[in-house]
N, C-alpha and C. Protein backbone atom coordinates (compact mmCIF):
# COMPACT_ATOMS: atom_id res chain seq x y z
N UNK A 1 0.83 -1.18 0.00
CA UNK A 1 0.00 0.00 0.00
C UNK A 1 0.87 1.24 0.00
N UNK A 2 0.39 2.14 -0.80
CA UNK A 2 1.32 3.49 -0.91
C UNK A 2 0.49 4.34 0.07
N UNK A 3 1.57 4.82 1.01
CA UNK A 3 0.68 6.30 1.75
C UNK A 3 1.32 7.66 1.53
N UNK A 4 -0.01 8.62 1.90
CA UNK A 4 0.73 9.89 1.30
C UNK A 4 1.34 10.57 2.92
N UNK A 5 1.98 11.39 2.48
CA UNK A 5 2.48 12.14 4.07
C UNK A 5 1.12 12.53 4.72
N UNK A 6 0.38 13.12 4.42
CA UNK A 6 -1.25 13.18 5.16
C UNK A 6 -1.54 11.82 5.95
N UNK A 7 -1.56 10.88 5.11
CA UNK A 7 -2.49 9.52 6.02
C UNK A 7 -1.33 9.14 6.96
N UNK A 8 -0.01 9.19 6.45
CA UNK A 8 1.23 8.73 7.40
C UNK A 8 0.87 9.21 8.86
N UNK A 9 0.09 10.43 9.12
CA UNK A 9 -0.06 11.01 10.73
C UNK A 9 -0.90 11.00 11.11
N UNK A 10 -1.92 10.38 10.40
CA UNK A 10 -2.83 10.01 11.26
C UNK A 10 -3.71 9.03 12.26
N UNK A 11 -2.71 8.57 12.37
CA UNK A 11 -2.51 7.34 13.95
C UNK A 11 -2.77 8.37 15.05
N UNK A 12 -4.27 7.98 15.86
CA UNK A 12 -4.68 8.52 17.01
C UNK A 12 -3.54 9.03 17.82
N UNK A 13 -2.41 8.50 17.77
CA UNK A 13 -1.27 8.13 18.20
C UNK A 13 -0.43 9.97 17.99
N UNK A 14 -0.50 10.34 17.20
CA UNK A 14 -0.02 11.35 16.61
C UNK A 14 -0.93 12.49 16.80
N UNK A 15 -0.78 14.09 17.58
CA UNK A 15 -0.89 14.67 17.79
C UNK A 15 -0.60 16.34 17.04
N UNK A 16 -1.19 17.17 16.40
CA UNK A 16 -0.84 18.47 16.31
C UNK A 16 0.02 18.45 15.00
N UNK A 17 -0.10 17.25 14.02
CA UNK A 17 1.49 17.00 13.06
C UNK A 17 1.58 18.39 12.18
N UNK A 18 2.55 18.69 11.74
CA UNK A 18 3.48 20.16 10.86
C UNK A 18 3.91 20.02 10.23
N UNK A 19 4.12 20.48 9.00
CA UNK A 19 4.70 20.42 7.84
C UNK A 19 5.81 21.82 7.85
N UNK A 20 6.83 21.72 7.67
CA UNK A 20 8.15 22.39 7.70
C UNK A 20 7.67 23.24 6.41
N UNK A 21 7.85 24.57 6.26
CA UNK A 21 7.24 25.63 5.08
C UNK A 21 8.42 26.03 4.82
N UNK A 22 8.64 27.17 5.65
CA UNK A 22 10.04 27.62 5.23
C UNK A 22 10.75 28.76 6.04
N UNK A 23 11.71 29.15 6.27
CA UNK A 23 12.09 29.66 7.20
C UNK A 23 12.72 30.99 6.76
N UNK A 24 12.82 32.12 7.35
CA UNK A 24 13.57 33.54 7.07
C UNK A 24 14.46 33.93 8.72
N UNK A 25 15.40 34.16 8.09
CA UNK A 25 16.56 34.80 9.24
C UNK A 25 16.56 36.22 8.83
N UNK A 26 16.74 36.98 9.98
CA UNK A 26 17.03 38.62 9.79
C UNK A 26 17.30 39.12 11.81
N UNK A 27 18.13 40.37 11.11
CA UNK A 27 18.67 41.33 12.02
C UNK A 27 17.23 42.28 12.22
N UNK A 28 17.06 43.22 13.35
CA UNK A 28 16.40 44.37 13.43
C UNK A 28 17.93 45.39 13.48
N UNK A 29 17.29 46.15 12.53
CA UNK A 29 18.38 47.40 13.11
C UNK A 29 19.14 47.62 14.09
N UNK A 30 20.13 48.01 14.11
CA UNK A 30 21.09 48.15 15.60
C UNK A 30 20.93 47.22 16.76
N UNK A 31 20.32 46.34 16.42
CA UNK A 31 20.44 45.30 17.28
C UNK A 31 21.09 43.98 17.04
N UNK A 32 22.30 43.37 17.65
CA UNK A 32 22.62 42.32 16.82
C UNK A 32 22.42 40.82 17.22
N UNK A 33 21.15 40.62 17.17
CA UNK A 33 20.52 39.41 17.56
C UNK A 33 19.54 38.44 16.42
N UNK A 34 19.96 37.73 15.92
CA UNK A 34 19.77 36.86 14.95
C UNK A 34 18.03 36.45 14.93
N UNK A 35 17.57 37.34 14.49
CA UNK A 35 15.65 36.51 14.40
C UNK A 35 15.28 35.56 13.56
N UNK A 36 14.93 34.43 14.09
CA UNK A 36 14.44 33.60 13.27
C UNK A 36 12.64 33.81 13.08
N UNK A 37 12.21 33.45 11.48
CA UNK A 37 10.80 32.97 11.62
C UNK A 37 10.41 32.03 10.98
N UNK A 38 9.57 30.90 11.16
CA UNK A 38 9.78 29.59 10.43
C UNK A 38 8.08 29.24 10.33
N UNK A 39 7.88 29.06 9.21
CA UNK A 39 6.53 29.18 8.63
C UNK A 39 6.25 27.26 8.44
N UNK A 40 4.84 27.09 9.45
CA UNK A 40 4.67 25.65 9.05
C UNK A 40 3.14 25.33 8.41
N UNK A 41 2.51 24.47 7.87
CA UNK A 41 0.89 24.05 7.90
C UNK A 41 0.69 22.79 9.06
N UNK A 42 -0.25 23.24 9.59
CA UNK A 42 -0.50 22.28 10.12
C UNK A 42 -1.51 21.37 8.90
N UNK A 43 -0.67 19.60 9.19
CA UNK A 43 -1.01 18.56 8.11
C UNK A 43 -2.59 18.45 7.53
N UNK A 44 -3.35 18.57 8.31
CA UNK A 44 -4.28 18.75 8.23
C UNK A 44 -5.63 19.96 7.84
N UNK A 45 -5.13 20.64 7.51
CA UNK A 45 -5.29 22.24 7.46
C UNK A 45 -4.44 23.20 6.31
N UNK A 46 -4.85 24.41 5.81
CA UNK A 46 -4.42 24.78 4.88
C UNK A 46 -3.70 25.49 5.33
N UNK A 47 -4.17 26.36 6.93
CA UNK A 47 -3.47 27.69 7.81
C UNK A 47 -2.10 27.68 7.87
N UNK A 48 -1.64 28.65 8.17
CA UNK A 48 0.24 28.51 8.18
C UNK A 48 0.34 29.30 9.92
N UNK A 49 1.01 28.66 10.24
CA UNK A 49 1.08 28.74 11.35
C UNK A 49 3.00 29.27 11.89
N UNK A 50 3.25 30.37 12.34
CA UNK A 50 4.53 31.24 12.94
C UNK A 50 5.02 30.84 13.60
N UNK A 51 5.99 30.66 13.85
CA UNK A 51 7.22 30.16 15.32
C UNK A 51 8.45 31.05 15.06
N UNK A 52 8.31 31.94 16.13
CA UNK A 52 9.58 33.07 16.48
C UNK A 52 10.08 32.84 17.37
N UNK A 53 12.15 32.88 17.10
CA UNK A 53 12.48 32.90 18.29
C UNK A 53 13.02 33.70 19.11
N UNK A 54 12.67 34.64 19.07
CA UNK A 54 12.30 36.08 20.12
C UNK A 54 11.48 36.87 19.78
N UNK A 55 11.11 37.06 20.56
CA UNK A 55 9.61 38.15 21.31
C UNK A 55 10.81 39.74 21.39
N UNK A 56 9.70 40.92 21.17
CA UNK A 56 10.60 41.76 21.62
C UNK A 56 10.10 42.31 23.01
N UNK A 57 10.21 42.94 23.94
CA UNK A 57 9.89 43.53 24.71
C UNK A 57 10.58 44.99 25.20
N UNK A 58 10.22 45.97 25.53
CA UNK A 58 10.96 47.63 25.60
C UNK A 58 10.52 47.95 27.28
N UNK A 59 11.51 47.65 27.85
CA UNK A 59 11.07 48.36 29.10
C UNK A 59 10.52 50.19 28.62
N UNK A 60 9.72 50.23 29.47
CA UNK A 60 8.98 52.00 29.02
C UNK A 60 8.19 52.04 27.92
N UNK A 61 8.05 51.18 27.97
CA UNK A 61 6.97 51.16 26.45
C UNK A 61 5.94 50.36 26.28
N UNK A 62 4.85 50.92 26.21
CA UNK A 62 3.36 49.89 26.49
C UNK A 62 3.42 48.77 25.13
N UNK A 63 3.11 47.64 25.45
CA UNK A 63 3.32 46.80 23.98
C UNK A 63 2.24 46.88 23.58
N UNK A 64 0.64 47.85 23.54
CA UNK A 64 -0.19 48.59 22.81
C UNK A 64 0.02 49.06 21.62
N UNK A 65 1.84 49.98 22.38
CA UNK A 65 2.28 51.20 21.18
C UNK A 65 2.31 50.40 19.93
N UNK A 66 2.14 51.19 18.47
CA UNK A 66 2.63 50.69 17.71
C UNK A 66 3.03 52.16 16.67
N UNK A 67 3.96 52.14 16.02
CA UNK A 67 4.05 53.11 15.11
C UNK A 67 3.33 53.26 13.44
N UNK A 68 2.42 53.32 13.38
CA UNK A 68 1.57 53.15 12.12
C UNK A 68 1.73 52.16 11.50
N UNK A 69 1.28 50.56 12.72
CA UNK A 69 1.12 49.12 11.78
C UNK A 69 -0.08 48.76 12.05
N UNK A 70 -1.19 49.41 12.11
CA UNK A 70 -2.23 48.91 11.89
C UNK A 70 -3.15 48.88 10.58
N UNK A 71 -2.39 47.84 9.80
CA UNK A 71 -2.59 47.95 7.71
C UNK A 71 -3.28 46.82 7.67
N UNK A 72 -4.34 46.83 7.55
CA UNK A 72 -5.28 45.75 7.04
C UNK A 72 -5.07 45.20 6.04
N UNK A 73 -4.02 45.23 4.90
CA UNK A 73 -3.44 44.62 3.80
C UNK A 73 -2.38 43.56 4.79
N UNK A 74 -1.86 43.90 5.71
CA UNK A 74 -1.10 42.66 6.26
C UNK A 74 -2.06 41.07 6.87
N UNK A 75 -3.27 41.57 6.78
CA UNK A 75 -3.78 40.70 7.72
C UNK A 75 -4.16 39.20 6.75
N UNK A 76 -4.03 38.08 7.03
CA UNK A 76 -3.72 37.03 6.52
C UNK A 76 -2.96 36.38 5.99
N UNK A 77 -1.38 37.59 6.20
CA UNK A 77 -0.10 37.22 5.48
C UNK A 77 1.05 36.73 6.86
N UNK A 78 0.77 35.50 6.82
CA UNK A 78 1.58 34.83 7.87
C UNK A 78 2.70 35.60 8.63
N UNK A 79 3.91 35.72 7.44
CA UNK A 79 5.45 36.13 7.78
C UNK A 79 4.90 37.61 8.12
N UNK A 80 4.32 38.47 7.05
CA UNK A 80 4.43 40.29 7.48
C UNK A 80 3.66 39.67 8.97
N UNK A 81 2.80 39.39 9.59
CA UNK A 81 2.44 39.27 11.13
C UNK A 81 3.36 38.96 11.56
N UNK A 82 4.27 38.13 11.54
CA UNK A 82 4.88 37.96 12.45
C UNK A 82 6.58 38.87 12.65
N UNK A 83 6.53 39.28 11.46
CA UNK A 83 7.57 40.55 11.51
C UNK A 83 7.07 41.73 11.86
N UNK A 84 5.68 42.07 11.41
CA UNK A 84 5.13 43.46 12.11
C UNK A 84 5.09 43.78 13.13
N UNK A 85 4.62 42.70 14.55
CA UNK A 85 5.13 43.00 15.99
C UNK A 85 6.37 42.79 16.17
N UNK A 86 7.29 42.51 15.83
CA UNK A 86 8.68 43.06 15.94
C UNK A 86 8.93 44.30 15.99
N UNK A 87 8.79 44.41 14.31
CA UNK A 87 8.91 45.99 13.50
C UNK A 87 8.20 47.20 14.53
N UNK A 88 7.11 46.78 14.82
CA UNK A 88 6.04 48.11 15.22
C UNK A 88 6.47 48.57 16.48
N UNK A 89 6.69 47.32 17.20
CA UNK A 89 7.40 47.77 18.77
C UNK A 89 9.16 48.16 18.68
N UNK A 90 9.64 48.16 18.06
CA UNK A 90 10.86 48.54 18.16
C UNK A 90 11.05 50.11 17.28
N UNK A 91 9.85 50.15 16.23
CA UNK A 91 9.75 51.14 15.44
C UNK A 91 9.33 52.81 16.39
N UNK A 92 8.07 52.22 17.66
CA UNK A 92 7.53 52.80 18.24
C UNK A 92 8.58 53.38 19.45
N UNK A 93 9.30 52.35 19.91
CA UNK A 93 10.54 52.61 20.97
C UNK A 93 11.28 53.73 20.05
N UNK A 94 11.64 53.77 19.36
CA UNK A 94 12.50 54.67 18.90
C UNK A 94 12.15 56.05 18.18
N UNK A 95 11.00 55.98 18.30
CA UNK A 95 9.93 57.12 18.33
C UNK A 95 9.75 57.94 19.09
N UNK A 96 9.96 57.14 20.55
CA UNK A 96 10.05 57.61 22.20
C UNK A 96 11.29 57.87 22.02
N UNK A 97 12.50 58.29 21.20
CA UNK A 97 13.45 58.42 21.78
C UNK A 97 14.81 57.19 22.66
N UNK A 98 13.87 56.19 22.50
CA UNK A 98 14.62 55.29 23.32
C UNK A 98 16.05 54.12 22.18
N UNK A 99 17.04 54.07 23.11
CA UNK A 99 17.94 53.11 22.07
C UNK A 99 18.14 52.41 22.07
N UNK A 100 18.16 51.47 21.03
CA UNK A 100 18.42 49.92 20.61
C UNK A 100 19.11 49.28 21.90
N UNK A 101 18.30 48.43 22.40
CA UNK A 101 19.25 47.35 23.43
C UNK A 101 19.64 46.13 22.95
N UNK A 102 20.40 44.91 22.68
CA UNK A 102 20.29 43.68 22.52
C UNK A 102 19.25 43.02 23.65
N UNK A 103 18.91 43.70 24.98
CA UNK A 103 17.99 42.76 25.63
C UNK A 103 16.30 43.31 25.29
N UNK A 104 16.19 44.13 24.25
CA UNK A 104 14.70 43.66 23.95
C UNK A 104 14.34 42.80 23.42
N UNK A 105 15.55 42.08 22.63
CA UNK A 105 14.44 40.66 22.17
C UNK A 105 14.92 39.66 23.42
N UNK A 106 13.71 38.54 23.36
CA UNK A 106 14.09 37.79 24.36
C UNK A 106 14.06 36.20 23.82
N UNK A 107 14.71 35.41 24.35
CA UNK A 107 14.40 34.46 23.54
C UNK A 107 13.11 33.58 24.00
N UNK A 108 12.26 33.20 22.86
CA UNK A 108 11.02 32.83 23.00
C UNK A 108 10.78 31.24 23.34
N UNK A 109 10.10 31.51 24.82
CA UNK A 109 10.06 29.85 24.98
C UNK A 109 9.52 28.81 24.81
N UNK A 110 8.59 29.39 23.69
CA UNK A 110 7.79 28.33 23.03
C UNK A 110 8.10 28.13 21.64
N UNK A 111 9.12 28.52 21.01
CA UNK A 111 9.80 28.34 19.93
C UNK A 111 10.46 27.25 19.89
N UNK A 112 10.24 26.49 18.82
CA UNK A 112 11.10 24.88 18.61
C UNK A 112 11.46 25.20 17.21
């Protein structure tokens, strides 16, 4: 019997299965901390689903702020979401005046 990667995971047995999409590396500006973002489907499903491995966070800065990323042309585009809260909070920090730290990103602990 031939199986396809779909029926291969689906043994009760098997939980949540992912299909590997594709992955983008990048810098934020003046910061020199390596961002990963890695785009998967879940097997079953058409959705693409984000895994980052850092979060940013700005001491002094509400993570509300954003600097003009609220573009309804991003919305259903996997990667721009998941680069836009990067972008918007670090865009907005420096709006305030505030400067690039290496400890605003943090590394994310639900990233595999």
């Amino acid at each position: 019997m031939s199986w396809s990667t779909t029926e291969a995971l689906t043994d009760p047995a098997i939980r949540k299965p992912l299909s590997f999409r594709s992955e983008f590396k990048f810098f934020s500006k003046d910061i020199p901390v390596e961002n990963t973002l890695r785009l998967y489907n879940p097997v079953a499903s058409g959705a693409v689903i984000v895994r980052q491995s850092h979060v940013i966070s700005v001491p002094g800065l509400d993570p509300q702020e954003r600097a003009e990323c609220e573009d309804p042309a991003q919305d259903g585009e996997a990667l721009q979401s998941g680069i836009s809260e990067l972008v918007c909070l670090y865009n907005a920090a420096i709006a305030k005046g505030l400067k690039p730290q290496k400890s605003w990103l943090q590394q994310n602990a639900d990233y595999s």
